[in-house]
N, C-alpha and C. Protein backbone atom coordinates (compact mmCIF):
# COMPACT_ATOMS: atom_id res chain seq x y z
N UNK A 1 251.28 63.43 -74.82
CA UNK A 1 252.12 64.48 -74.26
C UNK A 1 251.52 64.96 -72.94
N UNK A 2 252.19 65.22 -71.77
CA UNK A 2 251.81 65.30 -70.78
C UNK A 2 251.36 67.13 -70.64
N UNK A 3 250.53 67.01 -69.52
CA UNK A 3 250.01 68.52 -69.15
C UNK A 3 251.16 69.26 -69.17
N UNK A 4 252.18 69.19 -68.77
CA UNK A 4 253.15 70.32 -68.38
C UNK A 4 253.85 70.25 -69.82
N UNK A 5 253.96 69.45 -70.33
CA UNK A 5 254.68 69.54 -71.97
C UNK A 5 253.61 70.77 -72.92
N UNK A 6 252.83 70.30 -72.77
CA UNK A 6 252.03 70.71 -73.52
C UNK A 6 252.19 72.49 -73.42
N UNK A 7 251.58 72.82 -71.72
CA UNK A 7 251.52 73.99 -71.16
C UNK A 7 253.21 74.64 -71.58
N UNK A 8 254.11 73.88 -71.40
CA UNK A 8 255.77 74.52 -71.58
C UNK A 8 255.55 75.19 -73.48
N UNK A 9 254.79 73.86 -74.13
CA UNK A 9 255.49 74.59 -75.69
C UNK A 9 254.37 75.29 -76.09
N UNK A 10 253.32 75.50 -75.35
CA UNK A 10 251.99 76.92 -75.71
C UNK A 10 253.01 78.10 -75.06
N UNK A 11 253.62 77.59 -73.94
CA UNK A 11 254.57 79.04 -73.19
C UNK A 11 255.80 79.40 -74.57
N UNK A 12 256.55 78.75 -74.93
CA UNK A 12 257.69 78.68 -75.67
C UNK A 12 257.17 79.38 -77.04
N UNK A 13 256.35 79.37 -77.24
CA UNK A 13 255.68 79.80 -79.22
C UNK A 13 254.97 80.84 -78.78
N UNK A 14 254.51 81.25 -77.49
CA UNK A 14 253.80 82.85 -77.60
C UNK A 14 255.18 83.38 -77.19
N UNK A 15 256.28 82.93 -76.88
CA UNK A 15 257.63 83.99 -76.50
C UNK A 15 257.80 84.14 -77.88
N UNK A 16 258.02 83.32 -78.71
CA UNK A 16 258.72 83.65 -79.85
C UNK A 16 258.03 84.03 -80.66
N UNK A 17 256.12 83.94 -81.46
CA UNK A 17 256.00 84.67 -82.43
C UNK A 17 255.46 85.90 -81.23
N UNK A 18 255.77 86.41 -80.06
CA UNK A 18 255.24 88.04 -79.69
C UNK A 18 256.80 88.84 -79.28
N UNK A 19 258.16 87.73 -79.46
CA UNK A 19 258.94 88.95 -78.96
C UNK A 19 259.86 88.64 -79.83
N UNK A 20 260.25 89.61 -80.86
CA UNK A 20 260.92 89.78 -82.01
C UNK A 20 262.69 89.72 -81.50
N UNK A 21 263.01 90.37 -80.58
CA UNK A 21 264.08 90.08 -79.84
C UNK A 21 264.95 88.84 -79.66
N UNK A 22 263.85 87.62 -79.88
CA UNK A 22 264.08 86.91 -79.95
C UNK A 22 265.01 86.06 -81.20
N UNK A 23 264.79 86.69 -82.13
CA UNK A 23 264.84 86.50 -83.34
C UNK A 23 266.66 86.14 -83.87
N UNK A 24 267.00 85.25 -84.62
CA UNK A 24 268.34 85.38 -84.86
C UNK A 24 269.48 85.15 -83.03
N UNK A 25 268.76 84.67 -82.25
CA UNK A 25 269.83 84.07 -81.49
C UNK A 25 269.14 82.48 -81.09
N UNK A 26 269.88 81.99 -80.31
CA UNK A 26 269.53 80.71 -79.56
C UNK A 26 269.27 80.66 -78.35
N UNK A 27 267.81 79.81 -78.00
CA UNK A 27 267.88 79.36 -77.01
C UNK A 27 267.69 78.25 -76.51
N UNK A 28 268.50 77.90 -75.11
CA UNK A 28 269.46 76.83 -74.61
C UNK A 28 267.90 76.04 -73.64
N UNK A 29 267.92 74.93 -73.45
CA UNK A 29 266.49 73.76 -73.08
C UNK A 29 267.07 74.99 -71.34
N UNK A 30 268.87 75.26 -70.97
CA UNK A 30 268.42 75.61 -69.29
C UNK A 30 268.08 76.84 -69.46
N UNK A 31 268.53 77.47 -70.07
CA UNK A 31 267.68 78.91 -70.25
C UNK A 31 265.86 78.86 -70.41
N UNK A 32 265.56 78.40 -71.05
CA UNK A 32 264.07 78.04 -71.97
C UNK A 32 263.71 77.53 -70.20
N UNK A 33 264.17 76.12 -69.87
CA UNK A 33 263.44 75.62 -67.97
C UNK A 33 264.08 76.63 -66.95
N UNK A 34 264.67 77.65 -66.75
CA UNK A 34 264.91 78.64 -66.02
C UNK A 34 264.02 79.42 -65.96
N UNK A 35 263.61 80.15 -67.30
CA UNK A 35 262.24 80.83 -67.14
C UNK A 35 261.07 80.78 -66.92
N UNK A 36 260.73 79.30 -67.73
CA UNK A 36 259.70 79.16 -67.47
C UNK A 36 259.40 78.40 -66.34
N UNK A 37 260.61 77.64 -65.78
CA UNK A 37 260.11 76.87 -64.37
C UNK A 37 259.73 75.54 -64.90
N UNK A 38 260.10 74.97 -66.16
CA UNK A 38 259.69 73.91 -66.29
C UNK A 38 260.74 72.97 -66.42
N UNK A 39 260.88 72.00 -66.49
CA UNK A 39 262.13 70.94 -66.72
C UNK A 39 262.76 70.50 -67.77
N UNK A 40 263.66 69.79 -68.37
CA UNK A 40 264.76 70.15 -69.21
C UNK A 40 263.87 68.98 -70.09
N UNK A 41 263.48 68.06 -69.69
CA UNK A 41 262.44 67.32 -70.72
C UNK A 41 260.86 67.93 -71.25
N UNK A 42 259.91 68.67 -70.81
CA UNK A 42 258.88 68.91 -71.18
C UNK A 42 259.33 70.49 -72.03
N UNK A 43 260.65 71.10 -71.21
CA UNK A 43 261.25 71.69 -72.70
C UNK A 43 261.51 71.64 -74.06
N UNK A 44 262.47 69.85 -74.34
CA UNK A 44 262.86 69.14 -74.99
C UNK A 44 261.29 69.49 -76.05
N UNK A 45 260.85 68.41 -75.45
CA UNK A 45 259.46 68.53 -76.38
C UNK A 45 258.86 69.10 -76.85
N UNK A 46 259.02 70.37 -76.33
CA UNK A 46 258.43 71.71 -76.55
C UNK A 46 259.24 72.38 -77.79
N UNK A 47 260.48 71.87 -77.80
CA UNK A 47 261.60 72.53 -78.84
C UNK A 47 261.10 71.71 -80.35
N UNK A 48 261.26 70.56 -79.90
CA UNK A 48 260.69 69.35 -81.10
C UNK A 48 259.79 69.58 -81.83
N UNK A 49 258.44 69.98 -80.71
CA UNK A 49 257.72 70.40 -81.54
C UNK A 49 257.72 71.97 -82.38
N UNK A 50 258.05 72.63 -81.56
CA UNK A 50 258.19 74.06 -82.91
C UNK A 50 259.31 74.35 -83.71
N UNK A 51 259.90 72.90 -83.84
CA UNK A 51 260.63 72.40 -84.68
C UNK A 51 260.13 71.76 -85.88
N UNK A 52 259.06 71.26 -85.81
CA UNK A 52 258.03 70.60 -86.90
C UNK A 52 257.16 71.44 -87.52
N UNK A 53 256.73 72.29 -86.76
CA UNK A 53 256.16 73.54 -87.19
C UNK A 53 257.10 74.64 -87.97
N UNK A 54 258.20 74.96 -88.30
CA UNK A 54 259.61 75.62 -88.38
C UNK A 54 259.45 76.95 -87.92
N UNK A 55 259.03 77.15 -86.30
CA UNK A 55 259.28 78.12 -85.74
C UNK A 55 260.54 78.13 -85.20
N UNK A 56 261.41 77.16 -84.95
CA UNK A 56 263.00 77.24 -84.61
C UNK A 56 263.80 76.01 -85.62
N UNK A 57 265.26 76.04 -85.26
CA UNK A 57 265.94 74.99 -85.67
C UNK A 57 266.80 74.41 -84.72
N UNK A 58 266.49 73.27 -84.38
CA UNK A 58 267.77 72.68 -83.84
C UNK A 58 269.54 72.55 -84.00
N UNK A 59 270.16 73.13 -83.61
CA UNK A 59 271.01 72.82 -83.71
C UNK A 59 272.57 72.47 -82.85
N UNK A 60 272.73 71.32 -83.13
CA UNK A 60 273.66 70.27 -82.01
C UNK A 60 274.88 71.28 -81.40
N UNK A 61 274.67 71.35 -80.07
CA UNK A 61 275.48 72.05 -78.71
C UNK A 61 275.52 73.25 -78.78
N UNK A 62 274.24 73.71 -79.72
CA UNK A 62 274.04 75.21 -79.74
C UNK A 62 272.53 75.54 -79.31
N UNK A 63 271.82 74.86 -79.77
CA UNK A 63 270.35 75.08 -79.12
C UNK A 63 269.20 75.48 -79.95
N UNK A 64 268.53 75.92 -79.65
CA UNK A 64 267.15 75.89 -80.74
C UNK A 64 266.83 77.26 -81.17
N UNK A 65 267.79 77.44 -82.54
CA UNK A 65 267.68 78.69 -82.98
C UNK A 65 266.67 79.14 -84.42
N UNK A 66 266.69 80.40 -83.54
CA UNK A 66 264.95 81.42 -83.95
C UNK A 66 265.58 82.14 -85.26
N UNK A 67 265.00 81.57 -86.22
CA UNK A 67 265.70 82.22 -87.73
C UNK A 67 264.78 83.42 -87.92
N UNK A 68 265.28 84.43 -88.75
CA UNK A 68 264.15 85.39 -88.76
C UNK A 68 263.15 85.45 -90.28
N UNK A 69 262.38 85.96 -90.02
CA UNK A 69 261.31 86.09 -91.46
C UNK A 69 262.28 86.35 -92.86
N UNK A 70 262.15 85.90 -93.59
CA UNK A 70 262.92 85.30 -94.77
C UNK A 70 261.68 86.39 -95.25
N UNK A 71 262.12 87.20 -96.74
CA UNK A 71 261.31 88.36 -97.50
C UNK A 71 260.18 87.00 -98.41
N UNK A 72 261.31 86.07 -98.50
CA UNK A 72 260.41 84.88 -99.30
C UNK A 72 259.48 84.51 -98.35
N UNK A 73 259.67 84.22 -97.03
CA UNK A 73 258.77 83.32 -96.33
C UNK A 73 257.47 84.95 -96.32
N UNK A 74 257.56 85.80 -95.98
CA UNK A 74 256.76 87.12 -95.83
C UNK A 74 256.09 87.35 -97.06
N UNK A 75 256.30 86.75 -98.25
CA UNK A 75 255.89 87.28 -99.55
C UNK A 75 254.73 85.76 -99.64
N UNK A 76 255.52 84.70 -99.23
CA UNK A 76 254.78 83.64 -99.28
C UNK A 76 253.37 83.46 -98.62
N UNK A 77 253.67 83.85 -97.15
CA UNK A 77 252.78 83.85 -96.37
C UNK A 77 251.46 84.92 -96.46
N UNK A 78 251.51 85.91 -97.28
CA UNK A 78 250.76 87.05 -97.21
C UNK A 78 250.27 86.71 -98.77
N UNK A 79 250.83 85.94 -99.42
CA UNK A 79 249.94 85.82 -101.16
C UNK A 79 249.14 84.55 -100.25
N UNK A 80 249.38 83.75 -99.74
CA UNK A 80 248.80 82.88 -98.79
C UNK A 80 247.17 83.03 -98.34
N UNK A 81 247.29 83.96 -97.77
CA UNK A 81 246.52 84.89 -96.75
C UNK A 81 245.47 85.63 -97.82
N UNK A 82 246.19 86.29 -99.23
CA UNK A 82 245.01 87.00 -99.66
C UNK A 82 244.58 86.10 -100.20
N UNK A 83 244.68 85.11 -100.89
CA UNK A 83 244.13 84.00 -101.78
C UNK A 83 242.88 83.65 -100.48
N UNK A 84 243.09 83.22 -99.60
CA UNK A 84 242.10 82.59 -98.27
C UNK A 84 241.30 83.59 -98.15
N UNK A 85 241.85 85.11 -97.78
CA UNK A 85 240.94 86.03 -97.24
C UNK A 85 239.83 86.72 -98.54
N UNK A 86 240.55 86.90 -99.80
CA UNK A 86 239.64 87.62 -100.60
C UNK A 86 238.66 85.99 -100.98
N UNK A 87 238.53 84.75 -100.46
CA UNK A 87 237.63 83.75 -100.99
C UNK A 87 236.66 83.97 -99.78
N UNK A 88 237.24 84.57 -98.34
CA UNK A 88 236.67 84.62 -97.14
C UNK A 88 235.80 85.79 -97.53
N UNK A 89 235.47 87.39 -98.09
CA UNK A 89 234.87 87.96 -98.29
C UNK A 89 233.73 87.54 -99.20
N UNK A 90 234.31 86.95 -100.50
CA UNK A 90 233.24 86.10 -101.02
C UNK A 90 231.86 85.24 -100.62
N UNK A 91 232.24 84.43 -99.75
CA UNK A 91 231.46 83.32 -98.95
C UNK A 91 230.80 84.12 -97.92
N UNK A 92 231.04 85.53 -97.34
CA UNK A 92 230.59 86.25 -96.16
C UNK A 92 229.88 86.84 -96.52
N UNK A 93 229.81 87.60 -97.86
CA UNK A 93 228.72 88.10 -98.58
C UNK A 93 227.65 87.10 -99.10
N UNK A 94 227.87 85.83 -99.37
CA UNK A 94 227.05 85.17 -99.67
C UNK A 94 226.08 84.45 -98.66
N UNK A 95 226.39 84.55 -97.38
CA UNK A 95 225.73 83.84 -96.15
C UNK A 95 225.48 85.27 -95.08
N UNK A 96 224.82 86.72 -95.68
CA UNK A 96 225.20 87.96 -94.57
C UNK A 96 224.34 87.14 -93.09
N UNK A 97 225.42 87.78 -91.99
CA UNK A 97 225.35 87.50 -90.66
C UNK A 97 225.33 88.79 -90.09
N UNK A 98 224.25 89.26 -89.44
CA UNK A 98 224.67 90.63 -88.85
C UNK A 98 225.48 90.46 -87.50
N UNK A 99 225.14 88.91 -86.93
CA UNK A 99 225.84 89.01 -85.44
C UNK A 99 227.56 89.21 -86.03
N UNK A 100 227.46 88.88 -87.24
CA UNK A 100 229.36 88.43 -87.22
C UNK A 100 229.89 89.93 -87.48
N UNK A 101 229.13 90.71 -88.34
CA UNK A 101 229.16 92.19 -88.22
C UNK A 101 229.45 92.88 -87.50
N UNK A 102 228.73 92.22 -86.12
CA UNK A 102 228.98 92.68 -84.71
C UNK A 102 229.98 92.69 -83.82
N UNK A 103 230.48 91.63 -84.49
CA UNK A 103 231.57 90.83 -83.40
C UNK A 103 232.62 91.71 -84.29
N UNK A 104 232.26 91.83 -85.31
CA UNK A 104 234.00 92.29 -85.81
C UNK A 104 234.02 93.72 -85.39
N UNK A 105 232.81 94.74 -85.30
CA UNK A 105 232.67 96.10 -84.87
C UNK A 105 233.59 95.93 -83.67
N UNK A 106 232.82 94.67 -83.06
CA UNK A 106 233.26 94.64 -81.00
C UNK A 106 235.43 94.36 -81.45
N UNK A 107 235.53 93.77 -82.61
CA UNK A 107 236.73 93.77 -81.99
C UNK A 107 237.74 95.02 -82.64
N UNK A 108 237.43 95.84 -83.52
CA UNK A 108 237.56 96.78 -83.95
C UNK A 108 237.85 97.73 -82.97
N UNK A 109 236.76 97.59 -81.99
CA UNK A 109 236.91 98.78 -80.55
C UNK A 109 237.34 97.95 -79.69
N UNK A 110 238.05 96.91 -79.45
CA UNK A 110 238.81 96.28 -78.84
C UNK A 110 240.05 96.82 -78.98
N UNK A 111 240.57 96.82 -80.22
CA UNK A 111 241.84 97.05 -80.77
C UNK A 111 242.09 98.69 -80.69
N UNK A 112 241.15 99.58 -80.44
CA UNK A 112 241.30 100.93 -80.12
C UNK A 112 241.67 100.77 -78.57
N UNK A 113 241.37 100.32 -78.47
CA UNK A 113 241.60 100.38 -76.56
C UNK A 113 243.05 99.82 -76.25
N UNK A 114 243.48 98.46 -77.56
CA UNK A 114 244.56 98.38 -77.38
C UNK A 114 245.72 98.92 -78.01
N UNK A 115 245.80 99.90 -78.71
CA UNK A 115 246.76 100.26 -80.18
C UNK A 115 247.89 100.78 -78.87
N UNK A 116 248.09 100.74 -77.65
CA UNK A 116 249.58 100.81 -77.07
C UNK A 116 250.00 100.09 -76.58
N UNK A 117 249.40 98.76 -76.95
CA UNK A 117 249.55 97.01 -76.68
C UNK A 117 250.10 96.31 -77.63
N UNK A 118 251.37 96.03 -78.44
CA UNK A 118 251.06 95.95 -80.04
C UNK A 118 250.84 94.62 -79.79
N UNK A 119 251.26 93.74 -78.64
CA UNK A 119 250.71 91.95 -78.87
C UNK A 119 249.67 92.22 -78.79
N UNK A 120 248.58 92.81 -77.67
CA UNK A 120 247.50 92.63 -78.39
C UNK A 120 246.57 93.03 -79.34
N UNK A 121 247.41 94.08 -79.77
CA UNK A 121 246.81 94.53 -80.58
C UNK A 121 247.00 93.66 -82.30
N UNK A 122 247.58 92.88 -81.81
CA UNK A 122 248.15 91.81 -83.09
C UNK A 122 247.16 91.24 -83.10
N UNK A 123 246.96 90.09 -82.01
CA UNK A 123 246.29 89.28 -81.42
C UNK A 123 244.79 90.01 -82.37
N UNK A 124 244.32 90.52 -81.71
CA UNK A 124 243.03 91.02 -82.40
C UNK A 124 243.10 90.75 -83.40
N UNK A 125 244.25 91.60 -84.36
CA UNK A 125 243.74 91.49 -85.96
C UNK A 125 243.60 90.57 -86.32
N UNK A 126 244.30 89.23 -85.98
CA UNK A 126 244.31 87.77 -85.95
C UNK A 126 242.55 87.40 -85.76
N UNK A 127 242.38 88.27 -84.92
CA UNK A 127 241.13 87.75 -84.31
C UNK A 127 240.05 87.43 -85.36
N UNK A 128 240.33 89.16 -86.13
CA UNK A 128 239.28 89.56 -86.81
C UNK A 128 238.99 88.79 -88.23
N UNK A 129 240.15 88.80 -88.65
CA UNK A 129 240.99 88.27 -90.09
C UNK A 129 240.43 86.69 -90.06
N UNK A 130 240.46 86.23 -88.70
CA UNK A 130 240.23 84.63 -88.37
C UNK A 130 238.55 84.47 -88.39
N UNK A 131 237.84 85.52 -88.15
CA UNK A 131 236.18 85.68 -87.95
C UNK A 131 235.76 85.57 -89.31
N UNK A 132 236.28 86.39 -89.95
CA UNK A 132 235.91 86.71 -91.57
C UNK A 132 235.85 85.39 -92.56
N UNK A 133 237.24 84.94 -91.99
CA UNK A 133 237.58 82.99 -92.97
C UNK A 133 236.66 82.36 -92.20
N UNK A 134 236.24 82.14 -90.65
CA UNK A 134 235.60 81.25 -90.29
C UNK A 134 233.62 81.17 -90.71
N UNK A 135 233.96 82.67 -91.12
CA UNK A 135 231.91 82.41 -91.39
C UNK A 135 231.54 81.55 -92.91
N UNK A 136 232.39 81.49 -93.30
CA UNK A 136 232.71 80.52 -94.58
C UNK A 136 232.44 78.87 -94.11
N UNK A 137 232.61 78.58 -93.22
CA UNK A 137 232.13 77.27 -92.75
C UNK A 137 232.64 76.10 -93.69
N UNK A 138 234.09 76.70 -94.09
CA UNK A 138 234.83 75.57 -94.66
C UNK A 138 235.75 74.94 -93.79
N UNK A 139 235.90 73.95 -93.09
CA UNK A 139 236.94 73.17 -92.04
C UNK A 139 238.13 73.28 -92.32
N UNK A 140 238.54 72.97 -93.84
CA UNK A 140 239.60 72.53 -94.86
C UNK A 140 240.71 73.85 -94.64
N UNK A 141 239.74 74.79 -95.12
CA UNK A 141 240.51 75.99 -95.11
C UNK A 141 240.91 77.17 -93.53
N UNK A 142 240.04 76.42 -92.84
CA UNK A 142 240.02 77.20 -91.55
C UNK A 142 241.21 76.96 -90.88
N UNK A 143 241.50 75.16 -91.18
CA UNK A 143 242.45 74.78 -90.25
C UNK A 143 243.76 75.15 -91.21
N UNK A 144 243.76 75.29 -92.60
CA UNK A 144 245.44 75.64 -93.37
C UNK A 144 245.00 77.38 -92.78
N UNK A 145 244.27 78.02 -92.62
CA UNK A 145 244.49 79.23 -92.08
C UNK A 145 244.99 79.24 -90.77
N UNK A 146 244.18 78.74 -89.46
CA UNK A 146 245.41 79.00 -88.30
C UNK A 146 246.88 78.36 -88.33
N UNK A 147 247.21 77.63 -89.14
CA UNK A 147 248.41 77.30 -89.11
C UNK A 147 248.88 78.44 -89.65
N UNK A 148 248.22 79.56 -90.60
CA UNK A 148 249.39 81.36 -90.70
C UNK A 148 249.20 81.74 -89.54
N UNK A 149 248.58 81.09 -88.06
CA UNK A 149 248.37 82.43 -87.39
C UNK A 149 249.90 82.94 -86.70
N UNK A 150 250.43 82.11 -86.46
CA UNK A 150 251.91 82.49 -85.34
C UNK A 150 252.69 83.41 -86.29
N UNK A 151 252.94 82.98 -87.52
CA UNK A 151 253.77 83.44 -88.47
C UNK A 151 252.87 85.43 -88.55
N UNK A 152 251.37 85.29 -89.05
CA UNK A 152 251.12 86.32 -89.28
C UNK A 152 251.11 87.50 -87.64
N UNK A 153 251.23 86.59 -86.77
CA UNK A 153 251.01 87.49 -85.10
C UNK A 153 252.81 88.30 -85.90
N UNK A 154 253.79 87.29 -85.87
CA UNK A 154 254.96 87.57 -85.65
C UNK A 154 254.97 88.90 -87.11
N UNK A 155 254.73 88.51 -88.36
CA UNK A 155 254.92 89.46 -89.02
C UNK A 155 254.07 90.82 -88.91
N UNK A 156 253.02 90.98 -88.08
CA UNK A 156 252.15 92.36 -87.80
C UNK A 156 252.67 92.58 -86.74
N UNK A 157 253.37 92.24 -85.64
CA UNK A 157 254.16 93.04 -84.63
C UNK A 157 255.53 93.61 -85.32
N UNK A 158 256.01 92.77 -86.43
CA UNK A 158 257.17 93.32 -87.22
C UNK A 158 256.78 95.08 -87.75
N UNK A 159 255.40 95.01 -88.48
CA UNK A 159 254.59 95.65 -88.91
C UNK A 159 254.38 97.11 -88.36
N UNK A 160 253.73 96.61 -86.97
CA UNK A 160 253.07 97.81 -86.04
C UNK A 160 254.31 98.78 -85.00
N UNK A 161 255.56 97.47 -85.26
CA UNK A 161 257.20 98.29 -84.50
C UNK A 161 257.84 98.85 -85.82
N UNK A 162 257.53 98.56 -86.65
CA UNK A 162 258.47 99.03 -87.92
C UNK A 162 258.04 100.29 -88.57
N UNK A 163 256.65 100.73 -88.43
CA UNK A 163 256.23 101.50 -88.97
C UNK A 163 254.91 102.74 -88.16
N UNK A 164 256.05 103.66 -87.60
CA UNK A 164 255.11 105.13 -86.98
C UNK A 164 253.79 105.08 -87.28
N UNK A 165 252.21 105.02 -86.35
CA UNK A 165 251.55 104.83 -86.81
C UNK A 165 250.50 103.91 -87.57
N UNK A 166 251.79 102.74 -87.94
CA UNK A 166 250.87 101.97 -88.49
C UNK A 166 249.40 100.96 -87.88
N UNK A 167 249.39 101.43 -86.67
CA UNK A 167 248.11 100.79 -85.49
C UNK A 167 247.41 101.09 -86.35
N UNK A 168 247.23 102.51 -86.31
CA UNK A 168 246.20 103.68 -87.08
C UNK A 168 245.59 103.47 -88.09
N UNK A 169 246.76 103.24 -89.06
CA UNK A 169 246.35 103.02 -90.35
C UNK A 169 245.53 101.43 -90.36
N UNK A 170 246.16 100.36 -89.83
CA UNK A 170 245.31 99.20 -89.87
C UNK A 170 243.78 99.91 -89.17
N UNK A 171 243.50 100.20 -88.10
CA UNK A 171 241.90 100.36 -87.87
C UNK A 171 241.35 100.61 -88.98
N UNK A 172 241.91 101.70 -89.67
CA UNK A 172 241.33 102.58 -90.74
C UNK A 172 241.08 101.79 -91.83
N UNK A 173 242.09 100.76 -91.98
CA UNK A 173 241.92 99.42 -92.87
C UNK A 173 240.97 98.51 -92.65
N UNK A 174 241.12 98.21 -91.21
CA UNK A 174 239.66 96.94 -90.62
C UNK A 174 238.50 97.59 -91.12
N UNK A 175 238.34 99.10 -90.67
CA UNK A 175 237.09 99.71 -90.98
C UNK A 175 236.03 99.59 -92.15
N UNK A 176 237.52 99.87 -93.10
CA UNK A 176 236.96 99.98 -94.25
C UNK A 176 236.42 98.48 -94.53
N UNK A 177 237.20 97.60 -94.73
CA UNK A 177 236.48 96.03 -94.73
C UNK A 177 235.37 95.52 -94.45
N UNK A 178 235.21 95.87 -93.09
CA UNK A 178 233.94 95.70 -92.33
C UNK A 178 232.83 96.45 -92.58
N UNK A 179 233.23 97.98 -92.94
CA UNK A 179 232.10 98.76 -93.54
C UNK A 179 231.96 98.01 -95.48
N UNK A 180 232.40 97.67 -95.73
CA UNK A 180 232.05 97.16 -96.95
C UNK A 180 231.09 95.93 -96.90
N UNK A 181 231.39 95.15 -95.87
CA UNK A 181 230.74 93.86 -95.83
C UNK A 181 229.66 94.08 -95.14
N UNK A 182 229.32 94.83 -94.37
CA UNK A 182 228.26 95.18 -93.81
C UNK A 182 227.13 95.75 -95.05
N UNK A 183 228.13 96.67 -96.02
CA UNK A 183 226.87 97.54 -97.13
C UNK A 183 226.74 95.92 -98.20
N UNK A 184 227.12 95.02 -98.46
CA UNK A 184 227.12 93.65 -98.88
C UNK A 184 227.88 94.36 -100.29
N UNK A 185 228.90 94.91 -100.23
CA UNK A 185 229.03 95.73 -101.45
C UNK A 185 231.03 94.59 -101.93
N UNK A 186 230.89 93.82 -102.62
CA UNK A 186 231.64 92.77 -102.73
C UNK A 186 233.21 93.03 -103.55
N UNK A 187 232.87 94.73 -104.53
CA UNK A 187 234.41 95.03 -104.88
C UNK A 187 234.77 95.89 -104.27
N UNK A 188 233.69 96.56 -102.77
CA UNK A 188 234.89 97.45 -102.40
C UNK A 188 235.68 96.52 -101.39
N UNK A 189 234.71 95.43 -100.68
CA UNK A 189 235.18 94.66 -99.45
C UNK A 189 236.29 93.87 -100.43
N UNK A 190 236.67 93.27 -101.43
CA UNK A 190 238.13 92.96 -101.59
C UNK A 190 239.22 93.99 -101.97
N UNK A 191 238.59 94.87 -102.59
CA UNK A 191 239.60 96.19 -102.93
C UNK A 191 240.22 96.24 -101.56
N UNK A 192 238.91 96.50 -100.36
CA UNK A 192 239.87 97.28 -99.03
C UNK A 192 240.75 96.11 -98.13
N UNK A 193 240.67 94.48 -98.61
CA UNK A 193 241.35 93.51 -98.10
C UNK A 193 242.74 93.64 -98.91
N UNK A 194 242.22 93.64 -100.18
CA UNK A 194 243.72 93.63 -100.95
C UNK A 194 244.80 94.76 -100.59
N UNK A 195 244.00 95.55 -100.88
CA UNK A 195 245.30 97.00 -100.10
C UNK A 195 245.90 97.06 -99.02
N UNK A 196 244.99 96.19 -97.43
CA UNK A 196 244.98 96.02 -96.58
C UNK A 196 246.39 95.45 -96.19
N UNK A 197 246.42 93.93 -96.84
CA UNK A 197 247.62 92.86 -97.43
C UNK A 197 248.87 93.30 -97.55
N UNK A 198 248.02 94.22 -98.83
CA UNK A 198 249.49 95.32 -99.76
C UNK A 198 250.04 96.10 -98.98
N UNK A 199 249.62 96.59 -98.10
CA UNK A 199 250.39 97.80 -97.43
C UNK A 199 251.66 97.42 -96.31
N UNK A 200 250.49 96.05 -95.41
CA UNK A 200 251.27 94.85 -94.70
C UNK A 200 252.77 94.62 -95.52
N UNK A 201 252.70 94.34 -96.37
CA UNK A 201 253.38 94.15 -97.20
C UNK A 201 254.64 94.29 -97.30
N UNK A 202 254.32 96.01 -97.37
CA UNK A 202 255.08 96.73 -97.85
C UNK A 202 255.98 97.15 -96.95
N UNK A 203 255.23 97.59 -95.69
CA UNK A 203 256.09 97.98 -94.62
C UNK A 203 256.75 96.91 -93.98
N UNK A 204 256.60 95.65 -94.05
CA UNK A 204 257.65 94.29 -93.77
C UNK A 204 258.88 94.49 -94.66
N UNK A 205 258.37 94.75 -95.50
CA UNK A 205 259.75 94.71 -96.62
C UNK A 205 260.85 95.58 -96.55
N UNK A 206 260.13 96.78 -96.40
CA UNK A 206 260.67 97.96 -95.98
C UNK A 206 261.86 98.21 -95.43
C-alpha cells in the first residue's frame, strides 16, 4: 500500500472514531478526497480497509456508511476490556515498576490539562488503560487489546459528551487505580478497575 494510501486511511479512522457526528450517515470516496486532498483511489483503499476492520459498511451508490455503537457491540467490547484489564492489574502487581507508576501519574496530569479537549482527553485514557496491559509483557494480548482501541476512543468520547462531568469523575477513577497499584494492594486495584468499566458502562447505555 502506498504512502499516501496509507496516510489517507490513518486520516479517515481518526475522523470517524473522534467525531461522533459522523455516525449513522454516509460518506461519498468525493467527499472523503475533497477533504482530505487525497484521490478517489488511495480513498478507495482507505474505505476497504475500515471496512475489514467494521468501522464502516460499504454500500453500492451510496457510500461507506458509519453504523453507530450497537448496546451489544458496547456491552461486548467493555466485558472485553475488563476480562484484559482486571488480568492487566494482576501481572502489574506481580512485576512492580515504579517508572510505569510514573508514567501513568505523568498521564493522569496530562489529562487534567486536557479535560476541555474530550479527543484528547480520550486519547489519554487509551493511553493509560494501554500502559497498564502493556507492563504484562504478553504480545498475544497486547495486540487483541489495541484492536479495542478505536472502538473504546469512540465509546469514551460517547461517554465524556453524554455525561455532565464525567472528565471528572474518570480522573477520580484513574486515581484511584493507580493509587492502588502503586500501594501493591491487588483487591482494591480491581475493585477501582471494575467500577471504573461499570460506570463507562452505564453512562453509554444511558
Amino acid at each position: 500500500m502506498s504512502e499516501v494510501s496509507n496516510a489517507t486511511y490513518h486520516w479517515l479512522k481518526q475522523r470517524i472514531t473522534t467525531m461522533p457526528k459522523d455516525e449513522s450517515t454516509f460518506l461519498t470516496e468525493a467527499a472523503v478526497a475533497e477533504e482530505s486532498g487525497a484521490s478517489r483511489t488511495p480513498v478507495r483503499e482507505a474505505i476497504m480497509r475500515l471496512e475489514a476492520e467494521g468501522l464502516v459498511e460499504r454500500i453500492p451508490k451510496r457510500g461507506a456508511f458509519v453504523p453507530p455503537l450497537s448496546d451489544t457491540e458496547i456491552r461486548s467490547v467493555m466485558r472485553a476490556r475488563e476480562m484484559i484489564e482486571l488480568w492487566a492489574v494482576d501481572e502489574f502487581l506481580l512485576r512492580p515498576r515504579p517508572e510505569a507508576t510514573e508514567r501513568l501519574d505523568a498521564i493522569i496530569a496530562a489529562q487534567e490539562s486536557a479535560i476541555a479537549d474530550p479527543e484528547r482527553f480520550i486519547e489519554l485514557d487509551s493511553d493509560l488503560h494501554g500502559l497498564i496491559v502493556g507492563v504484562g509483557s504478553n504480545k498475544v494480548v497486547e495486540h487483541f487489546y489495541a484492536e479495542l482501541r478505536d472502538r473504546q476512543i469512540r465509546m469514551g468520547l460517547h461517554a465524556v459528551k453524554a455525561s455532565t462531568g464525567r472528565s471528572g469523575h474518570v480522573l477520580g477513577e484513574h486515581r484511584a487505580i493507580v493509587d492502588a497499584l502503586r500501594a501493591g494492594d491487588r483487591d482494591a486495584a480491581r475493585t477501582a478497575t471494575s467500577a471504573h468499566l461499570a460506570r463507562t458502562l452505564e453512562v453509554m447505555l444511558s
